[in-house]
N, C-alpha and C. Protein backbone atom coordinates (compact mmCIF):
# COMPACT_ATOMS: atom_id res chain seq x y z
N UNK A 1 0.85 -1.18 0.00
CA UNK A 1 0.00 0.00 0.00
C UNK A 1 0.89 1.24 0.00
N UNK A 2 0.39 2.26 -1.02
CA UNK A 2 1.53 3.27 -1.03
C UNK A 2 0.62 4.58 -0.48
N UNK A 3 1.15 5.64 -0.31
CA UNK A 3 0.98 6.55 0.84
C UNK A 3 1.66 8.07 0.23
N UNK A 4 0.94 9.51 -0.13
CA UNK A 4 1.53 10.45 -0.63
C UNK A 4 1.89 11.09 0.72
N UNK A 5 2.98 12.10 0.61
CA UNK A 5 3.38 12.49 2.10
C UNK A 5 2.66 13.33 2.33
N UNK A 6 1.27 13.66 1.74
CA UNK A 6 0.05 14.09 2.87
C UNK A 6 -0.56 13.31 3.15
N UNK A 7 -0.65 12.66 2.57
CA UNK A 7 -1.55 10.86 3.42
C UNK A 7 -1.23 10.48 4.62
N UNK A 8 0.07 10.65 5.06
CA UNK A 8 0.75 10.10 6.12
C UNK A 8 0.33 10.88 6.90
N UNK A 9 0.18 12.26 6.80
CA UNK A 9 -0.09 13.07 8.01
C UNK A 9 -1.54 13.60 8.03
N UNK A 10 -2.41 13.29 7.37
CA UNK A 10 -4.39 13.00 7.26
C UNK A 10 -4.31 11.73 7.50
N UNK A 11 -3.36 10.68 7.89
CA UNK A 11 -3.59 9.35 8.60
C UNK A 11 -3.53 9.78 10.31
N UNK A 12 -2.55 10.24 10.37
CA UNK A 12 -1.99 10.64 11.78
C UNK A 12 -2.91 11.59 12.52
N UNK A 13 -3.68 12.76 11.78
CA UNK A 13 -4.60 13.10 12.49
C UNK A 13 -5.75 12.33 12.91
N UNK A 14 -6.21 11.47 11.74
CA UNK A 14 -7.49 10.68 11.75
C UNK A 14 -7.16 10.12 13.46
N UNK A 15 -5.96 9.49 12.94
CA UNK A 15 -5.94 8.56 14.14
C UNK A 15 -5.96 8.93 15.38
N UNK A 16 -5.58 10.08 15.43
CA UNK A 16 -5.45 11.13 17.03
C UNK A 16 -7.05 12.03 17.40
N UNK A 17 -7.85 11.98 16.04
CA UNK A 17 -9.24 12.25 16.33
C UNK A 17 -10.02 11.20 16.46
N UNK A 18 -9.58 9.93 15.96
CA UNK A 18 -10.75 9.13 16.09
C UNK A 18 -10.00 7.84 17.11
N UNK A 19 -9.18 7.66 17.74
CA UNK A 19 -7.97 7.20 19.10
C UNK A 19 -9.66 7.22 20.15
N UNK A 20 -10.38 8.21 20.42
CA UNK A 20 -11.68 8.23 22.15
C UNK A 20 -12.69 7.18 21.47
N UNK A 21 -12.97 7.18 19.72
CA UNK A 21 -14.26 7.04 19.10
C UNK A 21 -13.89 5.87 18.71
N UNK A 22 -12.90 5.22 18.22
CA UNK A 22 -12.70 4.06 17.29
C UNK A 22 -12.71 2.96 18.20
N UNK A 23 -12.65 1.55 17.60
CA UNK A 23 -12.27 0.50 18.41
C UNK A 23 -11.24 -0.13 18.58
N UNK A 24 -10.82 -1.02 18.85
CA UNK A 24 -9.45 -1.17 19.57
C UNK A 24 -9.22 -1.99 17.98
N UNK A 25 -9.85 -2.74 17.05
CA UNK A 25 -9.31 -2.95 15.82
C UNK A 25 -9.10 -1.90 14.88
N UNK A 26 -10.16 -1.03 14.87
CA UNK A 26 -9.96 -0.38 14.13
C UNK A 26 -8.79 0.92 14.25
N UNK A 27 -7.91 0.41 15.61
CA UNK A 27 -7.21 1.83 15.73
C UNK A 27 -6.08 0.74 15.43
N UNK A 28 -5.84 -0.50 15.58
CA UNK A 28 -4.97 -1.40 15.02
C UNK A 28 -4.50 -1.76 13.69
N UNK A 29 -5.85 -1.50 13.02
CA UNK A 29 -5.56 -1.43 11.84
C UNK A 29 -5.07 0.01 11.00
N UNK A 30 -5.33 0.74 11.79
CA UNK A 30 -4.81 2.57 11.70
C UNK A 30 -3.12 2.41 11.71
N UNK A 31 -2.73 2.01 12.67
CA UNK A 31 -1.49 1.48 13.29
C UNK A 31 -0.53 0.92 12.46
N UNK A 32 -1.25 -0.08 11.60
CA UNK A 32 -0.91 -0.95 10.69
C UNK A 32 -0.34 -0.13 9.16
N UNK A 33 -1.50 0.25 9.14
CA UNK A 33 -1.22 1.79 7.62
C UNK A 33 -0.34 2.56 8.10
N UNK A 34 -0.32 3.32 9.24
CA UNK A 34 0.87 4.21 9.78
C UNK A 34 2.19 3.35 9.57
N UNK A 35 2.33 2.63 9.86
CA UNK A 35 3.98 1.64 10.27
C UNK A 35 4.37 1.48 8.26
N UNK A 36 2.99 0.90 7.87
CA UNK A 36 3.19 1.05 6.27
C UNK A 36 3.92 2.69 5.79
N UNK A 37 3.17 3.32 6.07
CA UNK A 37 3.39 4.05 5.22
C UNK A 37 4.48 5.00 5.65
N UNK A 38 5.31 5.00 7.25
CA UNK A 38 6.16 5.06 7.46
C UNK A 38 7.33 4.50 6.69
N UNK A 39 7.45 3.55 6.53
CA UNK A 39 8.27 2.75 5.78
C UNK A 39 8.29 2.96 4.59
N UNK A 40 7.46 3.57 3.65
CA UNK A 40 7.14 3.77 2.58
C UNK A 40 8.27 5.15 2.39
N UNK A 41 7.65 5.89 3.71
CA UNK A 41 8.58 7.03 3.24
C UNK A 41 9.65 7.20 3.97
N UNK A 42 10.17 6.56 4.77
CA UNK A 42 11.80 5.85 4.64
C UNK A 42 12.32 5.75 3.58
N UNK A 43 11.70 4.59 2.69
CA UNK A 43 12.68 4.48 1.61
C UNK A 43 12.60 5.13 0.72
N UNK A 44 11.68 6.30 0.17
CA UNK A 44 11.33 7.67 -0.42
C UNK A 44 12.81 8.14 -0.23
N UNK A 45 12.71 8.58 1.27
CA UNK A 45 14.16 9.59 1.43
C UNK A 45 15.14 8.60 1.24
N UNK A 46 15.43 7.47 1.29
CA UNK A 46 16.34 7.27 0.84
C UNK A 46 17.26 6.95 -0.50
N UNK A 47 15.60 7.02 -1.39
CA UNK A 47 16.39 6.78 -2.34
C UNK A 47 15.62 7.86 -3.16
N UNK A 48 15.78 8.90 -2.64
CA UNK A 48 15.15 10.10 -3.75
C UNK A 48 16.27 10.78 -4.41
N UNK A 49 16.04 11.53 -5.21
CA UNK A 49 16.81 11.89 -6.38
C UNK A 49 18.47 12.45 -5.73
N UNK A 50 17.96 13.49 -4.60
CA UNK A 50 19.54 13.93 -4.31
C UNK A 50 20.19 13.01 -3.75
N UNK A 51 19.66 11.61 -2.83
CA UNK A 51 20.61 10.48 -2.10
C UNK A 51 21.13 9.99 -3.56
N UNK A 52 20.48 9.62 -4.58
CA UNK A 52 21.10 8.69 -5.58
C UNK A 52 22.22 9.72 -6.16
N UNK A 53 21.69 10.90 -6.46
CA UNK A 53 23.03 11.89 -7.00
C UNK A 53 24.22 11.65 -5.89
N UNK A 54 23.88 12.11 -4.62
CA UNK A 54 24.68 11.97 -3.94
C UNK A 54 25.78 10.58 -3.80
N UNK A 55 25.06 9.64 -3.82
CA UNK A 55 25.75 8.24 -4.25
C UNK A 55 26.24 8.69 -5.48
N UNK A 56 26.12 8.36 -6.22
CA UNK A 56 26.62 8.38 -7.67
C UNK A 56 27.92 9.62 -8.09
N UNK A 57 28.20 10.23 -6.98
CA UNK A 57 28.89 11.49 -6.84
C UNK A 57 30.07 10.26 -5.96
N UNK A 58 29.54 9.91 -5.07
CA UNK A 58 30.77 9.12 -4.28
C UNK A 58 31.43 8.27 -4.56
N UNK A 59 30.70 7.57 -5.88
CA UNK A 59 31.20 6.53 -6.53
C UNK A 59 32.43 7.09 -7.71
N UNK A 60 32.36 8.27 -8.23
CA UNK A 60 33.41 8.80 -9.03
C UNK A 60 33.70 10.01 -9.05
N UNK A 61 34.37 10.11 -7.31
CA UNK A 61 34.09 11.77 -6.76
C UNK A 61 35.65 12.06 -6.81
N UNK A 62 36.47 10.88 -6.52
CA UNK A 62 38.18 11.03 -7.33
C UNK A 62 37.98 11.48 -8.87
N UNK A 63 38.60 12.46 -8.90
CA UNK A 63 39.06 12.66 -10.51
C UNK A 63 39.36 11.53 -11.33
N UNK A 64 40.34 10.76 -10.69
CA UNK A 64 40.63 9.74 -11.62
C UNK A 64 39.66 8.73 -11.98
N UNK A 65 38.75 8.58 -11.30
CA UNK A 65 37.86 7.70 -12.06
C UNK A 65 36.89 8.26 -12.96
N UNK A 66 36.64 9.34 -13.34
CA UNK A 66 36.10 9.57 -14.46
C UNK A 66 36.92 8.81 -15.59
N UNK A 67 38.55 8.90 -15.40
CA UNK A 67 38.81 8.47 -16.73
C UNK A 67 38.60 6.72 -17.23
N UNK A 68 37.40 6.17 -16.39
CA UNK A 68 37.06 4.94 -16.74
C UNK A 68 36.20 4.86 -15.91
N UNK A 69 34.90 5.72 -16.01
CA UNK A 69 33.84 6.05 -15.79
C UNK A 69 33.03 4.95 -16.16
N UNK A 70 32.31 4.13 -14.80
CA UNK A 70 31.54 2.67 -14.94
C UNK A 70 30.00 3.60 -15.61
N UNK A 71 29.44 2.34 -16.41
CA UNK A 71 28.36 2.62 -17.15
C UNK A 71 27.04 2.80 -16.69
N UNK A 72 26.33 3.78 -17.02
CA UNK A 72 25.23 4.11 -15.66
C UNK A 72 24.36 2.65 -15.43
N UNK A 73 24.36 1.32 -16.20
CA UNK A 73 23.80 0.25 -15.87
C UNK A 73 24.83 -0.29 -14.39
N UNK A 74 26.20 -0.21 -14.38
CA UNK A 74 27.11 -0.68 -13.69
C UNK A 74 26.65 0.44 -12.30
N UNK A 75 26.28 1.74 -12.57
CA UNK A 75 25.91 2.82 -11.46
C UNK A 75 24.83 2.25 -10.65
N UNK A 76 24.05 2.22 -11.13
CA UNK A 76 22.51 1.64 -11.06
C UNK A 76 22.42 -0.24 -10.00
N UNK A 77 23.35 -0.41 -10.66
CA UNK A 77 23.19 -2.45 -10.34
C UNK A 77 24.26 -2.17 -8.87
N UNK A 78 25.25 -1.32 -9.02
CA UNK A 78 26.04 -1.23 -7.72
C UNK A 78 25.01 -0.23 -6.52
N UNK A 79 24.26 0.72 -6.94
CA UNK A 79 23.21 1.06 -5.90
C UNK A 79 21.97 0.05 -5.31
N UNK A 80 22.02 -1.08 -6.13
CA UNK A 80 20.90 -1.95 -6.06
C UNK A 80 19.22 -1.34 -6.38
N UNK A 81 19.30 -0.70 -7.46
CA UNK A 81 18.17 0.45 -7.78
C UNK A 81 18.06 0.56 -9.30
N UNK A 82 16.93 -0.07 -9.77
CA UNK A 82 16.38 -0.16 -11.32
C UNK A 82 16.81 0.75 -11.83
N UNK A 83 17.55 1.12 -13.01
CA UNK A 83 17.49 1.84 -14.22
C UNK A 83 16.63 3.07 -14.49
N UNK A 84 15.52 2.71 -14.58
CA UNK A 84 14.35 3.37 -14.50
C UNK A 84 14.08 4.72 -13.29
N UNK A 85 14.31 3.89 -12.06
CA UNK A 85 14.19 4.62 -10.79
C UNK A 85 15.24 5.47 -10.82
N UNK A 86 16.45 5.12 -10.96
CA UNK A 86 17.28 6.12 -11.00
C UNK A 86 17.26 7.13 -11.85
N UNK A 87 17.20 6.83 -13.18
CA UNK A 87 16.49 8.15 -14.13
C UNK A 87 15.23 8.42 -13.43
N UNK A 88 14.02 8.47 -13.15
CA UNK A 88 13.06 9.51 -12.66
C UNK A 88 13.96 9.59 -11.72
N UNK A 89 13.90 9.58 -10.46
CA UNK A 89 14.46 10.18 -9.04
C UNK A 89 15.44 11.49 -9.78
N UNK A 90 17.06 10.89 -10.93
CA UNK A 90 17.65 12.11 -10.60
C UNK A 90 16.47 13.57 -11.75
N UNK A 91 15.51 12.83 -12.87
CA UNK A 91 14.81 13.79 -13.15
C UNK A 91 14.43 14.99 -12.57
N UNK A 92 13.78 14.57 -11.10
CA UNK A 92 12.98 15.50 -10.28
C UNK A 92 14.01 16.01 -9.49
N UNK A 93 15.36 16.02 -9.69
CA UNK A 93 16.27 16.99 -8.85
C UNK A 93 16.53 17.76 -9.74
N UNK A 94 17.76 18.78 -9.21
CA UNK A 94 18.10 19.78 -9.78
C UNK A 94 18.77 19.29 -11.18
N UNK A 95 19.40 18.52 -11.18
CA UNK A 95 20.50 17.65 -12.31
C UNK A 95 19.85 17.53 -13.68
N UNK A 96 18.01 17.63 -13.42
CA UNK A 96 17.42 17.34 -14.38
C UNK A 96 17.56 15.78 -15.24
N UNK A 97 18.82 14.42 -15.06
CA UNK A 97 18.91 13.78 -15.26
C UNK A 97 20.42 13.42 -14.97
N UNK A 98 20.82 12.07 -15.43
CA UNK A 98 22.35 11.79 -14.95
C UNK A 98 23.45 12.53 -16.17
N UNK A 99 22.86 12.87 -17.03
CA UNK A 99 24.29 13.52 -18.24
C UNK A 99 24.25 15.03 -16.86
N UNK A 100 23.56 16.01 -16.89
CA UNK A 100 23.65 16.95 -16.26
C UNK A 100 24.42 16.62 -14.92
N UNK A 101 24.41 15.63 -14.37
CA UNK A 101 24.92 15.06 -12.94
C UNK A 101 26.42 14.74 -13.29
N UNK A 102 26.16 14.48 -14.22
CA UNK A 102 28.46 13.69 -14.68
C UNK A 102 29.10 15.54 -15.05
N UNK A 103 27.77 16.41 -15.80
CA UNK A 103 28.43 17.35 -16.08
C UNK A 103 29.10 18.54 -14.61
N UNK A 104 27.77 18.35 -13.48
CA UNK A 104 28.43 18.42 -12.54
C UNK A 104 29.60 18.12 -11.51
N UNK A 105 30.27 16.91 -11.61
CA UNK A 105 31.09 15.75 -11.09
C UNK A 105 31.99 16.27 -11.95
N UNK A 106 32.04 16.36 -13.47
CA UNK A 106 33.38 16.61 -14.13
C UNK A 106 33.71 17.90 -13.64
N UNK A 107 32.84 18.93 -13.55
CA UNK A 107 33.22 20.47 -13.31
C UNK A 107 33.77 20.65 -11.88
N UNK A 108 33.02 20.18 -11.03
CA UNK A 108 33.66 20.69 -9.78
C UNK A 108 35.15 19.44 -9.35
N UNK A 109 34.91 18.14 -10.69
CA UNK A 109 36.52 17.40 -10.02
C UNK A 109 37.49 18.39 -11.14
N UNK A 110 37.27 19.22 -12.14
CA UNK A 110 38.26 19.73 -12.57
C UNK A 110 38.43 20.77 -12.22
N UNK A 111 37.61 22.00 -11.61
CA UNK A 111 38.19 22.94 -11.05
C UNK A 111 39.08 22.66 -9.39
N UNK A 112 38.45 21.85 -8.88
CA UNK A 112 39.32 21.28 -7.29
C UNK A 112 41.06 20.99 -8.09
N UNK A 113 40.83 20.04 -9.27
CA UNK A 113 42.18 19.49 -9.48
C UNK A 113 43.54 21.45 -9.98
N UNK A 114 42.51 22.21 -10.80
CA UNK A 114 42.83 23.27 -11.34
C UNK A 114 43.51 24.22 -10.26
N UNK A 115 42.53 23.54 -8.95
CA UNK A 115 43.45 25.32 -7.56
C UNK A 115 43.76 24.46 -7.12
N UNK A 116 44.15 23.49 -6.73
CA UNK A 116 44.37 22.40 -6.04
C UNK A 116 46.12 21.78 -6.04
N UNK A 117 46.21 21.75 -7.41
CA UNK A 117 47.26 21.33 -7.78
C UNK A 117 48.01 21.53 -8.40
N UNK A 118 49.61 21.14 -9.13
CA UNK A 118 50.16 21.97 -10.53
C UNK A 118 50.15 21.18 -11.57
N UNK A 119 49.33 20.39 -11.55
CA UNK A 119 48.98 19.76 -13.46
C UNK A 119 48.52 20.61 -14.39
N UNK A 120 48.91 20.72 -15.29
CA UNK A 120 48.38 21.16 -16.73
C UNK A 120 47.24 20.79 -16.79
N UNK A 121 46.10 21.86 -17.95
CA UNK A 121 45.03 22.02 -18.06
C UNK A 121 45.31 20.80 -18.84
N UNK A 122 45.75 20.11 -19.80
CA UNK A 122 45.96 18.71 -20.77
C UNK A 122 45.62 17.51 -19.25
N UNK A 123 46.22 18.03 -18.08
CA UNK A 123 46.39 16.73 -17.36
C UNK A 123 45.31 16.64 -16.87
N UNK A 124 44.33 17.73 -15.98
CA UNK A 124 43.18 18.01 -15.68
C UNK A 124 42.20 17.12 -16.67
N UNK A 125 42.08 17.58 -17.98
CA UNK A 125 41.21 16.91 -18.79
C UNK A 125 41.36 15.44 -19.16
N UNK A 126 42.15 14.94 -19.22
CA UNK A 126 42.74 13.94 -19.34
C UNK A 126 42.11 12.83 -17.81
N UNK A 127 42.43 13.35 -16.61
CA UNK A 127 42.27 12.78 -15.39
C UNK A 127 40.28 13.01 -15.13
N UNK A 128 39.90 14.11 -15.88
CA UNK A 128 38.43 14.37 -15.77
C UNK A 128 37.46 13.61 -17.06
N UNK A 129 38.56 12.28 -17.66
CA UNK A 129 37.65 12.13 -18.90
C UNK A 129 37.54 12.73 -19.87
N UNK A 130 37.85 13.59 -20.40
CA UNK A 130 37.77 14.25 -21.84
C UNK A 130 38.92 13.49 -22.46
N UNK A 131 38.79 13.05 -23.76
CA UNK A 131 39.74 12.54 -24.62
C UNK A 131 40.65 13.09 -25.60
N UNK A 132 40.41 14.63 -25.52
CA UNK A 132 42.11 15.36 -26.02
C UNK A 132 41.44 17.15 -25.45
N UNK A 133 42.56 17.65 -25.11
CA UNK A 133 42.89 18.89 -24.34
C UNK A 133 41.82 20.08 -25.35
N UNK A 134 41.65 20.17 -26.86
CA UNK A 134 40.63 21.18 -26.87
C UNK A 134 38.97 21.02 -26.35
N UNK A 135 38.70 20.06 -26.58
CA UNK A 135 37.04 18.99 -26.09
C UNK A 135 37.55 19.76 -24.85
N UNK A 136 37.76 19.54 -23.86
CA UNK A 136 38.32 20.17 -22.17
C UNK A 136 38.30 21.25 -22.12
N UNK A 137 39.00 21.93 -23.19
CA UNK A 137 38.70 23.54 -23.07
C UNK A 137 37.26 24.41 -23.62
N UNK A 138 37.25 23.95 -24.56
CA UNK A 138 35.91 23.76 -25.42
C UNK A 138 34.60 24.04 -24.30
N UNK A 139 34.41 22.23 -23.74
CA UNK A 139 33.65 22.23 -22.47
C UNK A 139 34.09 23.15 -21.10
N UNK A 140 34.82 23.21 -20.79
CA UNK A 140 34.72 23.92 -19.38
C UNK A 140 34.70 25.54 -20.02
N UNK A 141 34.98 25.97 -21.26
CA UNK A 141 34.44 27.82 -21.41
C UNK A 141 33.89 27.48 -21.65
N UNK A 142 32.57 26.37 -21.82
CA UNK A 142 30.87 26.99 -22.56
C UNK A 142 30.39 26.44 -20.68
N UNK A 143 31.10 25.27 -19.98
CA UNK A 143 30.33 25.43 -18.84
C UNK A 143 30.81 26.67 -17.66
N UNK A 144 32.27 27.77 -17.66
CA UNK A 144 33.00 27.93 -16.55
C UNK A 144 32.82 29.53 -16.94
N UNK A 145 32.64 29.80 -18.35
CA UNK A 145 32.59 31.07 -18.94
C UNK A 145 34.19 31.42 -19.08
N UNK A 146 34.79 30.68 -18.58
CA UNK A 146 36.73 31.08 -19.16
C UNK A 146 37.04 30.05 -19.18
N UNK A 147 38.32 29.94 -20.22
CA UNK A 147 39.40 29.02 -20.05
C UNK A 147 40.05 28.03 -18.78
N UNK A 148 40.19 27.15 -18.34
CA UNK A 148 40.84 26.82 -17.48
C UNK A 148 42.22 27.31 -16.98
N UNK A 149 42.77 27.74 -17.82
CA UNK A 149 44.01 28.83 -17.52
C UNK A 149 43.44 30.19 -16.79
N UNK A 150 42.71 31.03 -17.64
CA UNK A 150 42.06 32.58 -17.01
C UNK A 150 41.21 31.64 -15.58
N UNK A 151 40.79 30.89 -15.20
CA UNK A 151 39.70 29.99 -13.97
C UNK A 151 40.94 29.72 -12.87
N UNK A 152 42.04 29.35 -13.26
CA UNK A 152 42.84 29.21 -12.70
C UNK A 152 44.08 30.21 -11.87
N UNK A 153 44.28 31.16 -12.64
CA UNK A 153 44.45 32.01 -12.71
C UNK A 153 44.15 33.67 -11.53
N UNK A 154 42.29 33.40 -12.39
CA UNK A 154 41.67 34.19 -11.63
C UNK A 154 41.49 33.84 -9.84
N UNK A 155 41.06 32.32 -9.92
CA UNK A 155 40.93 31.90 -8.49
C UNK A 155 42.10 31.96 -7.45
N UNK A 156 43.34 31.93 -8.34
CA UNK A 156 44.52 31.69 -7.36
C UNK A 156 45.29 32.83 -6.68
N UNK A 157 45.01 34.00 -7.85
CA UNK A 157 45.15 35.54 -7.24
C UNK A 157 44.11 35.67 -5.69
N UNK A 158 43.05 35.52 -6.12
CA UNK A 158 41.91 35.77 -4.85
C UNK A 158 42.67 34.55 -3.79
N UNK A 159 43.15 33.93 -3.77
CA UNK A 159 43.49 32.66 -2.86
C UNK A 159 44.92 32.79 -2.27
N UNK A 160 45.43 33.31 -3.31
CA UNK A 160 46.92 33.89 -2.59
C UNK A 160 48.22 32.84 -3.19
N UNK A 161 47.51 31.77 -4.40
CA UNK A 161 48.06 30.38 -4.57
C UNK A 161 49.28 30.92 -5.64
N UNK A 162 50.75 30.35 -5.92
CA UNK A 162 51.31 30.63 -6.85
C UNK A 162 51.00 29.62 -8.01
N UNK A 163 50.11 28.53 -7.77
CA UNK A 163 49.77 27.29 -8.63
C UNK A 163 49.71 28.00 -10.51
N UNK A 164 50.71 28.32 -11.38
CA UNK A 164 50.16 28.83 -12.22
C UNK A 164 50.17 27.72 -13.89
């Protein structure tokens, strides 16, 4: 029996108005739907769109594993969570779906690697999955609005970093 998360709480009143009036089955069987539909939305939060992003972020939150980035069936079968479910869930987040979610994961593991460290923008892209250094530049000025050099650059002045 499934349960919308106003159901759960027009169950919970019922039951606290009708607890003097009802009978001892029928507040048992109240009891029964509550514990349901508790559970129902347990596993709601747990496996709603930002926990699965969030998983799926932990699973290739090292840079280096983008560059052999498991296949969202391999994502999916290691969460123990249908295909299906995982596309709607990350739908209804911000990500809008999982390409938007990797595009997130690549951006923030290549700017961390960019102030972070002294690899070349070639090594960055390279360690973030892109398969040759303009695709890398290409993508991060249409997602970063600059170059990874001027991103790098700019952030490390404000930071105090000589990383150049």
């Amino acid at each position: 029996m499934m349960f919308a998360r106003d159901d759960l709480s027009r169950k919970m009143m019922l039951l606290a108005l009708t607890a003097k009036t009802a009978t001892k089955n029928d507040l048992l069987v109240m009891i029964k739907q509550l514990k349901i539909a508790v559970k129902y939305m347990d596993e709601l939060n747990e496996n709603d769109g930002y926990s699965i992003a969030g998983k799926i972020k932990d699973m290739v939150s090292a840079p280096y594993y983008l560059l052999d980035l498991p296949t969202f069936g391999k994502m999916c079968k290691e969460l123990s969570i249908s295909e299906q479910t995982v596309r709607r869930r990350l739908i209804e987040t911000k990500y809008g779906g999982f390409k938007n979610l990797l595009i997130e994961i690549r951006t923030d593991s290549s700017k961390d690697l960019l102030l972070t460290t002294n690899k070349s923008a070639k090594e960055v892209g390279m360690l973030c999955g892109f398969s040759d250094t303009p695709t890398f530049y290409r993508w991060f000025k249409i997602n970063m609005g600059m170059t990874p050099k001027e991103f790098r650059e700019a952030n490390n002045k404000l930071l105090g970093h000589e990383y150049v």
